[in-house]
Protein backbone atom coordinates (compact mmCIF):
# COMPACT_ATOMS: atom_id res chain seq x y z
CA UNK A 1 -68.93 93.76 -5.87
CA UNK A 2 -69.87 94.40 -9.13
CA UNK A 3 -69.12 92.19 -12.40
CA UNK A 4 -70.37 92.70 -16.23
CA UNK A 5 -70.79 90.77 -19.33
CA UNK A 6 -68.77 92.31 -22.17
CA UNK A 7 -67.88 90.30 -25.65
CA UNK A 8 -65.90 87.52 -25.92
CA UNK A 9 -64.01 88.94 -28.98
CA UNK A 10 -60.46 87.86 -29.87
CA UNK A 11 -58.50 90.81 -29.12
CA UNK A 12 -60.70 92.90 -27.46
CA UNK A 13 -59.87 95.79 -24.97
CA UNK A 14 -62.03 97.59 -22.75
CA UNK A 15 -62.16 101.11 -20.81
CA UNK A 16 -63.93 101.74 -17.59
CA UNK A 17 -64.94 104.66 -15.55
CA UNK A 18 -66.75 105.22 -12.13
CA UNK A 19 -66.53 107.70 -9.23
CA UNK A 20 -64.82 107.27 -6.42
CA UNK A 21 -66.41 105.58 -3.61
CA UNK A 22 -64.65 106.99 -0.88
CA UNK A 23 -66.47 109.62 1.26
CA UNK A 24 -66.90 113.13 0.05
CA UNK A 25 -64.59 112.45 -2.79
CA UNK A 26 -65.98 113.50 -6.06
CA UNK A 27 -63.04 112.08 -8.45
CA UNK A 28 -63.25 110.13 -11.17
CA UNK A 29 -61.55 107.21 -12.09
CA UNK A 30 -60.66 106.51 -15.64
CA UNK A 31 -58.89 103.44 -17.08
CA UNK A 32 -56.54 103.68 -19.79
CA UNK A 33 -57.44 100.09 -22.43
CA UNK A 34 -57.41 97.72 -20.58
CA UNK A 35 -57.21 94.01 -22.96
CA UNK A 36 -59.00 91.33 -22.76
CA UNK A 37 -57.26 88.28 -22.03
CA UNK A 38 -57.67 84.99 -24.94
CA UNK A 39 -58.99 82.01 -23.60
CA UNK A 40 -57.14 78.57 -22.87
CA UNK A 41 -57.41 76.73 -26.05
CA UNK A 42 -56.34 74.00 -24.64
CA UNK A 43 -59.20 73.76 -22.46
CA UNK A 44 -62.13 71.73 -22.57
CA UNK A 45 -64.78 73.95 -20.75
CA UNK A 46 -65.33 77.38 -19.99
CA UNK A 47 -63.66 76.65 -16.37
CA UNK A 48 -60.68 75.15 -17.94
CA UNK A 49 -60.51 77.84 -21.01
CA UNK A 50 -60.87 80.89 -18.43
CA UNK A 51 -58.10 82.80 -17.85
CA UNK A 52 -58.30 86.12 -16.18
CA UNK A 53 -56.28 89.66 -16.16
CA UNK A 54 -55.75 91.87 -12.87
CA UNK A 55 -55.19 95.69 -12.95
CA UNK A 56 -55.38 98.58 -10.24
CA UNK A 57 -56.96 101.97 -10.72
CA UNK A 58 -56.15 104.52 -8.44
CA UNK A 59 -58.62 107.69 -7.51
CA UNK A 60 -56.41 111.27 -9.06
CA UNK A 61 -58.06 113.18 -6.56
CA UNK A 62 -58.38 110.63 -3.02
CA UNK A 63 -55.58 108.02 -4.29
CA UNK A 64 -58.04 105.10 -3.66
CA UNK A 65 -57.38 102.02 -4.77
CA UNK A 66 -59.49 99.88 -7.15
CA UNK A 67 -58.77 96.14 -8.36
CA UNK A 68 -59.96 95.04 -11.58
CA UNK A 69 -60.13 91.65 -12.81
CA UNK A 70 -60.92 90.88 -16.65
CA UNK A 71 -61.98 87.24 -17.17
CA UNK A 72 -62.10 85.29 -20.53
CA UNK A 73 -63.25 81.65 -21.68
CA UNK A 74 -65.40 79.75 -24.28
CA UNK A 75 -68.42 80.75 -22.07
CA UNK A 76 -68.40 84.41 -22.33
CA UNK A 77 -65.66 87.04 -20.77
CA UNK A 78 -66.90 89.69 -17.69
CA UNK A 79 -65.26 92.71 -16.00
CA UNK A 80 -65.45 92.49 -12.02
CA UNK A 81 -64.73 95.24 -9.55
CA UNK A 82 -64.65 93.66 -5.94
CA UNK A 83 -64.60 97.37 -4.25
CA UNK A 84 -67.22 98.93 -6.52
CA UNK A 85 -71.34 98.21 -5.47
CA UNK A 86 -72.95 97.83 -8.64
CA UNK A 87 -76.30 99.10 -7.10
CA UNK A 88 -74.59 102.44 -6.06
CA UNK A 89 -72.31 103.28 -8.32
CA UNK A 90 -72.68 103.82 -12.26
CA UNK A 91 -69.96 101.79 -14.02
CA UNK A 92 -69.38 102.87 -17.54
CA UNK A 93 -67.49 99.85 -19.88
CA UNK A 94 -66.47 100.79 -23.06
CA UNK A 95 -65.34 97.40 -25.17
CA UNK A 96 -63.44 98.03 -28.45
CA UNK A 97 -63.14 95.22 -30.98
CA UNK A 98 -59.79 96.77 -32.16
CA UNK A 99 -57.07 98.99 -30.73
CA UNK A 100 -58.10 101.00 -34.34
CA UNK A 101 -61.39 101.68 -33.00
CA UNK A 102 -60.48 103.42 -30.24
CA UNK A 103 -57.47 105.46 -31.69
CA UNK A 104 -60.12 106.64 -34.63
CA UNK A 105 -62.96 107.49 -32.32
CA UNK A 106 -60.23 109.76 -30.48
CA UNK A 107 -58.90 111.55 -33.66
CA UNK A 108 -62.06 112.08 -34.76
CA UNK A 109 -62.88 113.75 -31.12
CA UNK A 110 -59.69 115.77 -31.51
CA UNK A 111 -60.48 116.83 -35.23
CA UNK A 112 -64.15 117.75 -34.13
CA UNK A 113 -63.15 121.78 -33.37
CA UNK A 114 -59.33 123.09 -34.49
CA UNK A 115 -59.56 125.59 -31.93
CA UNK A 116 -57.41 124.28 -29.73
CA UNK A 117 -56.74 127.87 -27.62
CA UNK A 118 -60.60 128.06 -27.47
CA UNK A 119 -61.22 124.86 -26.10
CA UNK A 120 -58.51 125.01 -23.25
CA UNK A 121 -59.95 128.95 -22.14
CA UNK A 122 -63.57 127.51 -22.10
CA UNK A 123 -62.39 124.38 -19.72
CA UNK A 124 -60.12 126.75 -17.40
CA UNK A 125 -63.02 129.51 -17.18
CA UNK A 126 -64.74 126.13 -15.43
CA UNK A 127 -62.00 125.55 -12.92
CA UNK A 128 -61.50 129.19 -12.35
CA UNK A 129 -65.61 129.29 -11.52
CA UNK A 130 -65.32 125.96 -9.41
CA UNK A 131 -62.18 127.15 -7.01
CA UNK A 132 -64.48 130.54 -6.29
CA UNK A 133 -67.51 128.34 -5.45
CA UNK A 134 -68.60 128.10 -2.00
CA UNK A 135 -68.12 125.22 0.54
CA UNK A 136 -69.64 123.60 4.27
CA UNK A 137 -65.89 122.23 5.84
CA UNK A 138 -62.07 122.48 4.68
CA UNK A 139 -62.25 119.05 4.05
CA UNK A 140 -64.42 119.61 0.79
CA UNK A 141 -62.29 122.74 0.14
CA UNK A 142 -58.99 120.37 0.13
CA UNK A 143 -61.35 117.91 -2.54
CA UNK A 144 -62.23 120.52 -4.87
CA UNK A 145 -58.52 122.04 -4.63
CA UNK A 146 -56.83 118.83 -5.38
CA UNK A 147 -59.65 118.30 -8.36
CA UNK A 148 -59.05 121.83 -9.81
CA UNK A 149 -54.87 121.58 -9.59
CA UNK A 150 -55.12 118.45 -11.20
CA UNK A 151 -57.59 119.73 -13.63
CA UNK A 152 -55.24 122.72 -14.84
CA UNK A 153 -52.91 120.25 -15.84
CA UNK A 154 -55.09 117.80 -17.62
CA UNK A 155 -56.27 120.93 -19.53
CA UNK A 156 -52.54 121.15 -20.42
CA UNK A 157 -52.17 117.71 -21.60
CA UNK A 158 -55.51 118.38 -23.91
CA UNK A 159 -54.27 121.65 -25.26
CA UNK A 160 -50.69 120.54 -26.74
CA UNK A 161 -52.40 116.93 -27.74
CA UNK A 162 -55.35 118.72 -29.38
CA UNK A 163 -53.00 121.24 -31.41
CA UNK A 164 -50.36 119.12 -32.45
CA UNK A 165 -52.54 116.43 -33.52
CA UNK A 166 -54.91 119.21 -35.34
CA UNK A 167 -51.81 121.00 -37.26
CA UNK A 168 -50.23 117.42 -38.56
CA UNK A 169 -53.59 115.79 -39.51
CA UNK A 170 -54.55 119.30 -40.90
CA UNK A 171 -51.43 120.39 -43.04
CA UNK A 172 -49.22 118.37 -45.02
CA UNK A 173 -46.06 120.03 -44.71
CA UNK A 174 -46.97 119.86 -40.84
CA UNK A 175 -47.86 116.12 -41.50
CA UNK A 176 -44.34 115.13 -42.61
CA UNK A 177 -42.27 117.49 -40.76
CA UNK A 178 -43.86 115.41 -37.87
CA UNK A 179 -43.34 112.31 -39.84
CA UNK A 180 -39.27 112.91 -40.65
CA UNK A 181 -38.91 113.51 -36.63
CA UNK A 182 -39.95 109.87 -35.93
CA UNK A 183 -37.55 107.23 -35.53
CA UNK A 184 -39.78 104.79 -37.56
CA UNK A 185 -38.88 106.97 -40.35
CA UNK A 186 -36.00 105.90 -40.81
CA UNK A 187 -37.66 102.56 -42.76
CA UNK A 188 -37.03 102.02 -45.55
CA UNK A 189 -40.46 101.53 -46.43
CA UNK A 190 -42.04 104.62 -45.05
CA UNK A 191 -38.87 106.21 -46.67
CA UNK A 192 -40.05 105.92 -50.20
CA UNK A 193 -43.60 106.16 -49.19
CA UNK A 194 -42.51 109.71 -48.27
CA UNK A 195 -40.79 110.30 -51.44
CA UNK A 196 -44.07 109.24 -53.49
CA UNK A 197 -45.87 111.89 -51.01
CA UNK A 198 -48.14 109.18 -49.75
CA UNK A 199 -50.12 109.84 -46.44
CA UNK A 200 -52.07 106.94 -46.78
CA UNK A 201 -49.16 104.06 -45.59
CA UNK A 202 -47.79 106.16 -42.98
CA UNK A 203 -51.07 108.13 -41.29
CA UNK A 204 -52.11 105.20 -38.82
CA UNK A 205 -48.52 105.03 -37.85
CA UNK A 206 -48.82 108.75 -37.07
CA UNK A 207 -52.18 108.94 -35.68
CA UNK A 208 -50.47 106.18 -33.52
CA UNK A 209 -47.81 107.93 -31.75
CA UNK A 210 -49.87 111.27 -32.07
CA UNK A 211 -52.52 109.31 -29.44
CA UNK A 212 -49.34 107.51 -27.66
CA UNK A 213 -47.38 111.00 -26.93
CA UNK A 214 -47.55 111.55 -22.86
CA UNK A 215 -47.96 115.53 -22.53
CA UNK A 216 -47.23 116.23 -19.50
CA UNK A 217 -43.38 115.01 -20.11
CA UNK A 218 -43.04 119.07 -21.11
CA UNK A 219 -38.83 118.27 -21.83
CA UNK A 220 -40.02 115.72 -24.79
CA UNK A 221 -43.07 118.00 -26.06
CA UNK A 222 -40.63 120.79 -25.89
CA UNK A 223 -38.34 118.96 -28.70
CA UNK A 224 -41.60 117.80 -30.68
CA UNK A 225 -42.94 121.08 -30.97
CA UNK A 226 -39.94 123.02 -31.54
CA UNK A 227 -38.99 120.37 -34.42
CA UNK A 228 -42.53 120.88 -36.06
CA UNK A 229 -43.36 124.21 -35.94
CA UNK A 230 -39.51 125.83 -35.82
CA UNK A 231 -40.37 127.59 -32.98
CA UNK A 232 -38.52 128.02 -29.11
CA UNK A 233 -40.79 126.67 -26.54
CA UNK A 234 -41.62 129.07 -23.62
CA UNK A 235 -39.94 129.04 -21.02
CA UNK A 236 -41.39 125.56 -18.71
CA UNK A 237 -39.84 125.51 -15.13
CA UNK A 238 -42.82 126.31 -12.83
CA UNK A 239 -45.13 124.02 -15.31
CA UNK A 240 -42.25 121.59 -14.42
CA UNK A 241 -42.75 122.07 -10.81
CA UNK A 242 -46.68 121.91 -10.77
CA UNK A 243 -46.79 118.89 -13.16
CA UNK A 244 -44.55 116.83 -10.38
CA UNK A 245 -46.62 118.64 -7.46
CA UNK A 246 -49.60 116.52 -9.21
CA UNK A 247 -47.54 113.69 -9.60
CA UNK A 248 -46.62 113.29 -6.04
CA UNK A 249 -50.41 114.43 -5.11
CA UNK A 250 -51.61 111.38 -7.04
CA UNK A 251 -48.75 108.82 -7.01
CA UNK A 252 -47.17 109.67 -3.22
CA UNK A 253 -50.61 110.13 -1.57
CA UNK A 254 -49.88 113.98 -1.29
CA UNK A 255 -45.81 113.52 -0.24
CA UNK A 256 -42.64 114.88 -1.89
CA UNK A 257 -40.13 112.03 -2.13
CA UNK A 258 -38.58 113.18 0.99
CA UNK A 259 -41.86 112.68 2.84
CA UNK A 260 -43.12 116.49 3.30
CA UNK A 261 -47.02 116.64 2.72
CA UNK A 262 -48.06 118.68 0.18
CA UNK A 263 -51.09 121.26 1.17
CA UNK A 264 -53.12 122.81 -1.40
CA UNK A 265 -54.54 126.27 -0.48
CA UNK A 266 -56.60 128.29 -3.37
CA UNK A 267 -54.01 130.79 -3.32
CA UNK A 268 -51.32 128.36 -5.10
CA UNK A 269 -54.28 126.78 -6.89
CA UNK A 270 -55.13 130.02 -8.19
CA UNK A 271 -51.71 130.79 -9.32
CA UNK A 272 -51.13 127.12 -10.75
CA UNK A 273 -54.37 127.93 -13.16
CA UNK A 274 -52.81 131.16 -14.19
CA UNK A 275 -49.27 129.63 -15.01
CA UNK A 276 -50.86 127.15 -16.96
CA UNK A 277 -52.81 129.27 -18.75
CA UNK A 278 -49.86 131.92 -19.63
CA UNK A 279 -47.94 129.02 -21.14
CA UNK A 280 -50.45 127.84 -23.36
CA UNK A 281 -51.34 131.63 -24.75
CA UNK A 282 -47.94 132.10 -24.96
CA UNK A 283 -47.05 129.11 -26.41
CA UNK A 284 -50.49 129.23 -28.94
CA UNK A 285 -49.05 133.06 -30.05
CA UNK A 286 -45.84 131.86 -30.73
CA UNK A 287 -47.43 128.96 -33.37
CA UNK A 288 -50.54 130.64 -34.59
CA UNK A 289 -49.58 134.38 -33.66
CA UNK A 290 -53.39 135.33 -32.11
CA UNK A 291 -52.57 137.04 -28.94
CA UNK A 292 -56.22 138.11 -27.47
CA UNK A 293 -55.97 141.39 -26.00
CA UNK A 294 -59.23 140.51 -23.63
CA UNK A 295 -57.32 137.62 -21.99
CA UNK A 296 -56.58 138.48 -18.27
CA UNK A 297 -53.17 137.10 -18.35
């Protein structure tokens, strides 16, 4: 077991990450915020104040299990993981004192580099060197093809987050294009602050859903990005297909919904990294128009 002190701050939240535990499994598991529960304040003590949160993690790459219990009272508030050893594993706890911590410390991360093309090439050129690698057993081989599959698609998710949020925060006709497509909009307040041309009462609201936008749902990125930058999306079917390959990999423990295990061989892993990586310089030439010759797709 292993537990941790964190602050005992009204409205708190907290994000933890470990490896996996399991045997030859190299994944990593990632919370998303996780908050921190108030005390009782009608207690009298700590024991009588504490009240505690539950969550489950689950490994992407093994499908491992994790509990997680978040405690908080007028004592202090902790963070144990029953299945985690504290002396063998390395627990990393974030703790943000607001959720507007967090969502600056990500824009910020996402306005670090506008190359958004750039960044996705340099992370599949690692996944691309990692399937190629060398290996003792098949059962490592299955590891390290389940961890670069799902790795293609994360790099997905980063790509179209990482250019949509650097093109609105970047360009103000971009900015409120994006801003007339939301339904909160439609207020009446953010209505005339868009007729004064005022970012500043409407960019946390943006930055907001920006963060909150789930990427790999390619049918609603499809209408977002077609909306903002008055383009037609590439075509998305076998993206489609790999993206609920992962989730039934992660989610099913490696089962369709009719029960047939799914098998990874470096083959389809191979070609998964090279679909992926068509639709994003296809999609990238169709916004920013920089087709690179050199790129061996």
């Amino acid at each position: 077991m292993a537990e941790f002190d964190i602050p005992a701050i009204a409205l708190s939240y907290v994000k933890i990450s470990f490896q996996c535990n399991n045997t030859n499994c190299y994944g990593i598991i990632k919370s998303d915020l996780l908050q921190v529960p108030l005390p009782n304040s009608e207690g009298e003590n700590h024991s009588e104040s504490l009240k505690e949160e539950d969550y489950v993690l689950e490994c992407p790459v093994c499908s491992k299990k994790y509990g997680v219990f978040i405690g908080c009272g007028f004592g202090g508030a902790y963070v144990n993981l029953p299945d985690i050893d504290e002396d063998e594993t390395k627990v990393d706890i974030l703790t943000f004192d607001d959720i507007n911590e967090f969502d600056s410390d990500q824009i910020d991360a996402f306005l670090t580099n506008p190359d958004s093309l750039g960044k996705f090439m340099v992370e599949i050129g690692k996944l691309r060197f990692l399937i190629n690698l060398d290996f003792p057993n098949e059962e490592i081989y299955q590891i390290i093809y389940k961890l670069t599959f799902s790795g293609a698609i994360t790099c997905l998710e980063e790509y179209l987050a990482d250019l949509l949020i650097n093109k609105v925060l970047r360009d103000d006709d971009v900015f409120w294009k994006y801003f007339d497509a939301l339904p909160d909009s439609k207020n009446t307040i953010h209505n005339s602050i868009k007729v004064k041309k005022s970012r500043k009462g409407v960019e946390e609201l943006v930055k907001k859903k920006l963060l909150n936008t789930l990427y790999h749902r390619i049918v609603d990125v499809d209408k977002i990005y077609s909306t903002v930058f008055d383009i037609s999306f590439p075509a998305y079917g076998d993206v489609c297909k790999i993206i609920q390959d992962r989730h039934d990999m992660v989610h099913r423990n490696g089962k369709t919904k009719d029960g047939v295990i799914l098998l990874l061989h470096k083959g389809y892993v191979n070609r998964t990294i090279d679909t992926i990586a068509r639709f994003v310089e296809d999609l990238d030439n169709r916004i920013n128009g920089n087709r690179n010759p050199d790129l061996p797709f």
